[in-house]
Protein backbone atom coordinates (compact mmCIF):
# COMPACT_ATOMS: atom_id res chain seq x y z
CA UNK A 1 3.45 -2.21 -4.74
CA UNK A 2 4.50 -4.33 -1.83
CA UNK A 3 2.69 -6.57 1.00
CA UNK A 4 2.52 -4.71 4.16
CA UNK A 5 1.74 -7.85 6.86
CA UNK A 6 3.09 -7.05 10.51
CA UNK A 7 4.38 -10.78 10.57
CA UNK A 8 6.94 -10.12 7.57
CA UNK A 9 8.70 -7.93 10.67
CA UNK A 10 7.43 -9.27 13.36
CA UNK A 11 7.28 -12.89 12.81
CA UNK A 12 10.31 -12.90 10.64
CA UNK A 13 12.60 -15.03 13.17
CA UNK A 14 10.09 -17.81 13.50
CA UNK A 15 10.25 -18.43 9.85
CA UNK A 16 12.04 -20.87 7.52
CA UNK A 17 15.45 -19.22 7.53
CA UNK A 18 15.18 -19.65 3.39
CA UNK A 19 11.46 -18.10 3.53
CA UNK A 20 12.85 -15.31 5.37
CA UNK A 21 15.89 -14.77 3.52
CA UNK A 22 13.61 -14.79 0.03
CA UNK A 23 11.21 -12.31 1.01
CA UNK A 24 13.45 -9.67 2.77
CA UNK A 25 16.17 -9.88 0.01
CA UNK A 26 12.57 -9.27 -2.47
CA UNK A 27 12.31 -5.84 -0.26
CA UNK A 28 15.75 -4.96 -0.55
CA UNK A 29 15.89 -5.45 -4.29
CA UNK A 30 13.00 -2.83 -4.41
CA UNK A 31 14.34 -0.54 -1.87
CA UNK A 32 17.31 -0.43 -3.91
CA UNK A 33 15.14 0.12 -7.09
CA UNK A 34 13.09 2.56 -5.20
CA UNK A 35 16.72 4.81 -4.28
CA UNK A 36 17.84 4.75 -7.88
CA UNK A 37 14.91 6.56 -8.66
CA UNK A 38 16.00 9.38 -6.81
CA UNK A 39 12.60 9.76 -5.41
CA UNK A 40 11.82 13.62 -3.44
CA UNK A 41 8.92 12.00 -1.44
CA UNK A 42 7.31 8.63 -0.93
CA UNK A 43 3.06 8.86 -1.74
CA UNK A 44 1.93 5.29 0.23
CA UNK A 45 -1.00 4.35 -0.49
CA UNK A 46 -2.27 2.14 2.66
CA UNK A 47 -5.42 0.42 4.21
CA UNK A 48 -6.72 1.95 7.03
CA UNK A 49 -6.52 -0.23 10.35
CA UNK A 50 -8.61 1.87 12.57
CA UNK A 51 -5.42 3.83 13.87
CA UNK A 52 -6.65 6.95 12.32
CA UNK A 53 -10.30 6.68 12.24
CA UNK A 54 -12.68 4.07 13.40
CA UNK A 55 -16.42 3.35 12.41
CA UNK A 56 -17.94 6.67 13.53
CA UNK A 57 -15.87 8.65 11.17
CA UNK A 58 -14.51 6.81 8.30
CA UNK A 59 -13.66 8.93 5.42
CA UNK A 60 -13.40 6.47 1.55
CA UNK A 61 -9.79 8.30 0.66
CA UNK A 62 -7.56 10.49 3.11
CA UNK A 63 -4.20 12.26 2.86
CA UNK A 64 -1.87 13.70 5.59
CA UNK A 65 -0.97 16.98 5.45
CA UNK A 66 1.94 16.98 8.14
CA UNK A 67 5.68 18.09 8.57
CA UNK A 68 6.04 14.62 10.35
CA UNK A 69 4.77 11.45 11.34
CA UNK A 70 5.41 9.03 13.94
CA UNK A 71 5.32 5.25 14.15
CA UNK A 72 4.56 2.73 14.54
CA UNK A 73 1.03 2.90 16.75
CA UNK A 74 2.22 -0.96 17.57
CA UNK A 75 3.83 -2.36 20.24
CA UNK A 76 7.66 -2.20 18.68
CA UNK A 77 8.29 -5.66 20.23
CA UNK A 78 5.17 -7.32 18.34
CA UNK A 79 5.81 -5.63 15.16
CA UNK A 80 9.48 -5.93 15.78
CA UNK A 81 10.22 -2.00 14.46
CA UNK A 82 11.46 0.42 16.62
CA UNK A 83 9.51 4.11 17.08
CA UNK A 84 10.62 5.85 14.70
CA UNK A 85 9.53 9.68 13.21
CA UNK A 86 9.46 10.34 9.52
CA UNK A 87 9.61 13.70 8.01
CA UNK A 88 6.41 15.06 5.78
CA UNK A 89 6.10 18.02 4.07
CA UNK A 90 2.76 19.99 4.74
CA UNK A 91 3.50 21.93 1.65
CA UNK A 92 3.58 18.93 -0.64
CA UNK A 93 0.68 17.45 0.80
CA UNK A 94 -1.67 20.40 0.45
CA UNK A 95 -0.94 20.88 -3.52
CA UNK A 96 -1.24 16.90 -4.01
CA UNK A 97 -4.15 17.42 -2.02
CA UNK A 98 -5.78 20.43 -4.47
CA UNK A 99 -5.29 18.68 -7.69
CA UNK A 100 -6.80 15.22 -6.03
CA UNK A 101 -9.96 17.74 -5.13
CA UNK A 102 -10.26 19.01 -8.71
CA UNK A 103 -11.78 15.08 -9.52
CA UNK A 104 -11.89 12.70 -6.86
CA UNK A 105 -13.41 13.57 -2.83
CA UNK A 106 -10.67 13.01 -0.49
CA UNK A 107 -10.81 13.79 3.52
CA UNK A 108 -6.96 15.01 5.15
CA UNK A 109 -5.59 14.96 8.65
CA UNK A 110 -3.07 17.00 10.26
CA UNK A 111 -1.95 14.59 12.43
CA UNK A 112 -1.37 10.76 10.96
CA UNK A 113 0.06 7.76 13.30
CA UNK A 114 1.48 5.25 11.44
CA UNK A 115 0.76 1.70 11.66
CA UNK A 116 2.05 -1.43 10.32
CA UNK A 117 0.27 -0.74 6.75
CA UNK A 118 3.33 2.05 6.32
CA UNK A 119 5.67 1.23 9.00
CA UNK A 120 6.33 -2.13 7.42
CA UNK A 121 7.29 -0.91 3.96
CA UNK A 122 9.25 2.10 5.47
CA UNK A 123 10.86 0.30 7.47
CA UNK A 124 11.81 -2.46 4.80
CA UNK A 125 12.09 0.21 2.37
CA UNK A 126 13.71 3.41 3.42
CA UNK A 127 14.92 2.19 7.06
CA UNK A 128 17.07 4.97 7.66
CA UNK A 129 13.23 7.16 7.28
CA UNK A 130 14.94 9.96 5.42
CA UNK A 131 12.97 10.05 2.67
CA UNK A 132 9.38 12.61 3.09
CA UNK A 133 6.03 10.73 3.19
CA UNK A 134 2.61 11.30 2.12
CA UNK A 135 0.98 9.09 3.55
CA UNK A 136 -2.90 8.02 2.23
CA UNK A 137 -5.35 5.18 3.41
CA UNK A 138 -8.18 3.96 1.92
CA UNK A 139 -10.86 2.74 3.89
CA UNK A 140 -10.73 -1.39 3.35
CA UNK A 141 -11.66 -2.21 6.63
CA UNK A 142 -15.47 -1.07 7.47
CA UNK A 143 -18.01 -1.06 5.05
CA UNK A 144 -19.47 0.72 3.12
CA UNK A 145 -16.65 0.48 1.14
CA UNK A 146 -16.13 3.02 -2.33
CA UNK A 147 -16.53 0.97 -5.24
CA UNK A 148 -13.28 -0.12 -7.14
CA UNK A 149 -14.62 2.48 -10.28
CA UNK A 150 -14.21 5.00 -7.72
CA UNK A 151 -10.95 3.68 -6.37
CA UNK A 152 -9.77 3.81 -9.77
CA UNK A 153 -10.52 7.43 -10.14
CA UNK A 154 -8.75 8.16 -6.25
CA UNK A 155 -5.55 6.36 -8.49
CA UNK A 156 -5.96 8.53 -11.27
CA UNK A 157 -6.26 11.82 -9.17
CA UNK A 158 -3.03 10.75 -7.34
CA UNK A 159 -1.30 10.23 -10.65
CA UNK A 160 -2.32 13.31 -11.90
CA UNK A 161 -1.22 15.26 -8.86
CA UNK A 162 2.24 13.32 -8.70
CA UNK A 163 2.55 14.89 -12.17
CA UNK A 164 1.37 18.22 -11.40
CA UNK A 165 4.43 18.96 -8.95
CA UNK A 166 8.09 19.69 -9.69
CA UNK A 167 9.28 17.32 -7.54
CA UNK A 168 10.28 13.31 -7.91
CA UNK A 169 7.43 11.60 -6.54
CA UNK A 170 7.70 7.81 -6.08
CA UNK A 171 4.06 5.91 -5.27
CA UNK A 172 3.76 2.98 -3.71
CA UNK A 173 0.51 0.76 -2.80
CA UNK A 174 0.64 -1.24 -0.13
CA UNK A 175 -1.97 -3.90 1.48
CA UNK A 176 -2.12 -7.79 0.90
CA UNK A 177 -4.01 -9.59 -1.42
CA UNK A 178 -6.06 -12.54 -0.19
CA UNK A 179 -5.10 -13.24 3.52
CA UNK A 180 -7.88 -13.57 7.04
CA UNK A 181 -6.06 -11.23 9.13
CA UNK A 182 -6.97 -11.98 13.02
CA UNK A 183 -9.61 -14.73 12.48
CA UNK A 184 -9.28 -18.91 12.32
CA UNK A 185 -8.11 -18.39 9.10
CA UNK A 186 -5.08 -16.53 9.24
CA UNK A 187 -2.18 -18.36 7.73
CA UNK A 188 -4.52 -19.07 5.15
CA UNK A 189 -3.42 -18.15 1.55
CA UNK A 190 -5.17 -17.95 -2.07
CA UNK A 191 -2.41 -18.50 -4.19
CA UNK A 192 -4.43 -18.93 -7.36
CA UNK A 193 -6.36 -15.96 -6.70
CA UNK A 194 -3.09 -14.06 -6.05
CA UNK A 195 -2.08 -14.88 -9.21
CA UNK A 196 -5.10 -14.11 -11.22
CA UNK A 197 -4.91 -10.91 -9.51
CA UNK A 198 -1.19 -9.73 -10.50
CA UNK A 199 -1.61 -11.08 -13.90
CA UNK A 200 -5.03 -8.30 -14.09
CA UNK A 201 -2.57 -5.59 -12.07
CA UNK A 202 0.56 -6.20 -14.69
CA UNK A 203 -1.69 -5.89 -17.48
CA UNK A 204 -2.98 -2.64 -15.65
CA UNK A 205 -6.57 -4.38 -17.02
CA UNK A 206 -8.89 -0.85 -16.18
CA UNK A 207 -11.96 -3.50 -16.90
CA UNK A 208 -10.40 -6.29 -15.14
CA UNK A 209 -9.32 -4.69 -12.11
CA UNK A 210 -12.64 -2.32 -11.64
CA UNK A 211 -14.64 -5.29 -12.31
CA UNK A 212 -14.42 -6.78 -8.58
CA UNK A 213 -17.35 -7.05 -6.36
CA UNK A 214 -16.74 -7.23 -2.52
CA UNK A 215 -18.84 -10.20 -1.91
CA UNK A 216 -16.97 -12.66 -4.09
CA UNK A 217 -13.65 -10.92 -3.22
CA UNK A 218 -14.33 -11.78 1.04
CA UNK A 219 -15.73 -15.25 -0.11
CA UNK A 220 -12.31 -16.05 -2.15
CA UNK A 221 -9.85 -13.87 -0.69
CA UNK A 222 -11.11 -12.97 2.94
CA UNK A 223 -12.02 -9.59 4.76
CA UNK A 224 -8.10 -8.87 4.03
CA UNK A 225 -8.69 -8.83 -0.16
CA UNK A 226 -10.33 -5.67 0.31
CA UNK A 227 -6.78 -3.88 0.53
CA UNK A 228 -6.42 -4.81 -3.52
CA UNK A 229 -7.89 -1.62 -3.51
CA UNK A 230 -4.52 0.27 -2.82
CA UNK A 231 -2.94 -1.95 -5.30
CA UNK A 232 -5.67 -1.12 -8.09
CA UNK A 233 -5.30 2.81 -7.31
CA UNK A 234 -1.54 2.89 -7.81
CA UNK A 235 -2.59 0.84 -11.37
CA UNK A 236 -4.81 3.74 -12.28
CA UNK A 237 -1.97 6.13 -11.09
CA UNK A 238 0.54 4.75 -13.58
CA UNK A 239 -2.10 3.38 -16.72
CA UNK A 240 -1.56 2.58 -18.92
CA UNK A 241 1.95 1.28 -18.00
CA UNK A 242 2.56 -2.03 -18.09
CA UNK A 243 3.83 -3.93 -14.52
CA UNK A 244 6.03 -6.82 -13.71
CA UNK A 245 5.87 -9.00 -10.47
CA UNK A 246 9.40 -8.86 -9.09
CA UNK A 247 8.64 -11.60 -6.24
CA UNK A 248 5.23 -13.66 -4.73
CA UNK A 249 5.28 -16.22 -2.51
CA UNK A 250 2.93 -17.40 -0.66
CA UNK A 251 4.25 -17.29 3.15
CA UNK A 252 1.79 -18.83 5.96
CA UNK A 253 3.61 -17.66 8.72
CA UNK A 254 3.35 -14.09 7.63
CA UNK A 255 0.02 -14.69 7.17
CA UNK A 256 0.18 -13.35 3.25
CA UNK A 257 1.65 -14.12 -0.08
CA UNK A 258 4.67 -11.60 0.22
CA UNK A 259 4.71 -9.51 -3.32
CA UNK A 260 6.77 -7.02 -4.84
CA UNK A 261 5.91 -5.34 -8.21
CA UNK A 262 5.97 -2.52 -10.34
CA UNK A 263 4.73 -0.52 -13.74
CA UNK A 264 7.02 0.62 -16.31
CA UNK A 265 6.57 4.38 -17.15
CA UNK A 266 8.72 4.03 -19.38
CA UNK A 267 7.42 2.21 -21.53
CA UNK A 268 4.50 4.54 -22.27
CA UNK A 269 6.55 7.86 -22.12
């Protein structure tokens, strides 16, 4: 799992050289742990920004099911990455998409535009976009909002359909944790929430992690905390695997506490 703000791109030259050095040379340590997985496709799990749907029709959990996808829907000189097309696989996406069905509801979409929520780990990630996406959003942005028990259950579905297929499938989650995206408050940053939040997420803490309510999350975390929900599926999608934080730190000018992490499959195989 990774932080997906648009100022880790976009704002990255107005930063403390140090802060910026830090937090990119985080993403390229995972991007290099990501490639020596030797990954078939990339499953991101994302927050929806209203670049795919928008309060009239706002599905909980959706899936593309495309041979390609372009981004970023941002202006490339704000979000400081350059349009760029990805390659999907409609096949892959519609038997991920069965076995999710068999448990958990889950809406799909033909055609996907990419916004900063995947265009920021992509490009960070896989920058030369080689690598075939599934991309998936959950709503975090308009309530109603599904509960985190039923997030948990979207996770499990994934994981069971990442499974289910012969090929390599690498998952990532992607979102921030507490952060006020586009009010007074952005810049501000959590950090002891953030913390008490990766220590539940390494622990992969089922209990811990479902037992969130939205209310106190917004009052100590801002509108933004709501995108721990892509964090806590990709914990359901590799329980009961144990994770390690790799890098935090909180970064005002980004607007986020940058974060990379990951489980251990390992150590439960």
């Amino acid at each position: 799992m990774c932080s997906h703000a648009p100022g880790i791109v976009g704002r990255a030259d107005l930063a403390d050289p140090r802060v910026k050095a830090e937090v990119h040379g985080a993403y390229a340590d995972m991007s290099r742990a990501l490639a020596a997985t030797r990954p078939d496709a990339l499953v991101v799990i994302a927050a929806e920004h209203f670049a795919n749907f928008f309060m009239d029709n706002m599905p909980s959990f959706a899936v593309g099911m495309a041979d390609y996808y372009h981004g970023p829907i941002e202006d490339p000189e704000w979000l400081g990455i350059e349009r760029f097309t990805v390659p999907g696989s409609r096949d892959l996406s519609l038997r991920i998409i069965d076995e999710i069905t068999a448990t958990s509801d889950v809406a799909y979409a033909e055609e996907w535009r990419l916004d900063h929520g995947i265009a920021v780990p992509l490009h960070l990630l896989t920058p030369d976009y080689d690598l075939p996406l599934v991309p998936m959003n959950i709503n975090c942005q308009g309530p109603p909002l599904a509960p985190y028990e039923r997030v948990w259950a979207f996770g499990e579905a994934v994981g069971r359909a990442a499974d289910s297929v012969p090929e390599r499938i690498a998952v990532l989650g992607t979102g921030g944790i507490s952060h006020w995206p586009a009010t007074p408050d952005s810049g501000k940053i959590n950090e002891a929430w953030d913390r008490d939040f990766l220590d539940r997420w390494c622990r992969n803490d089922r209990q811990a992690l479902v037992g969130y309510d939205d209310l106190s999350v917004y009052a100590e975390a801002g509108q933004g905390g709501f995108e721990i929900r892509t964090f806590i599926a990709v914990s359901a999608a590799a329980s009961p695997a144990p994770g390690k934080v790799h890098f935090y730190r909180p970064a005002p000018i980004f607007a986020v506490g940058c974060t990379t992490a990951s489980y251990d499959l390992s150590a439960v195989a």
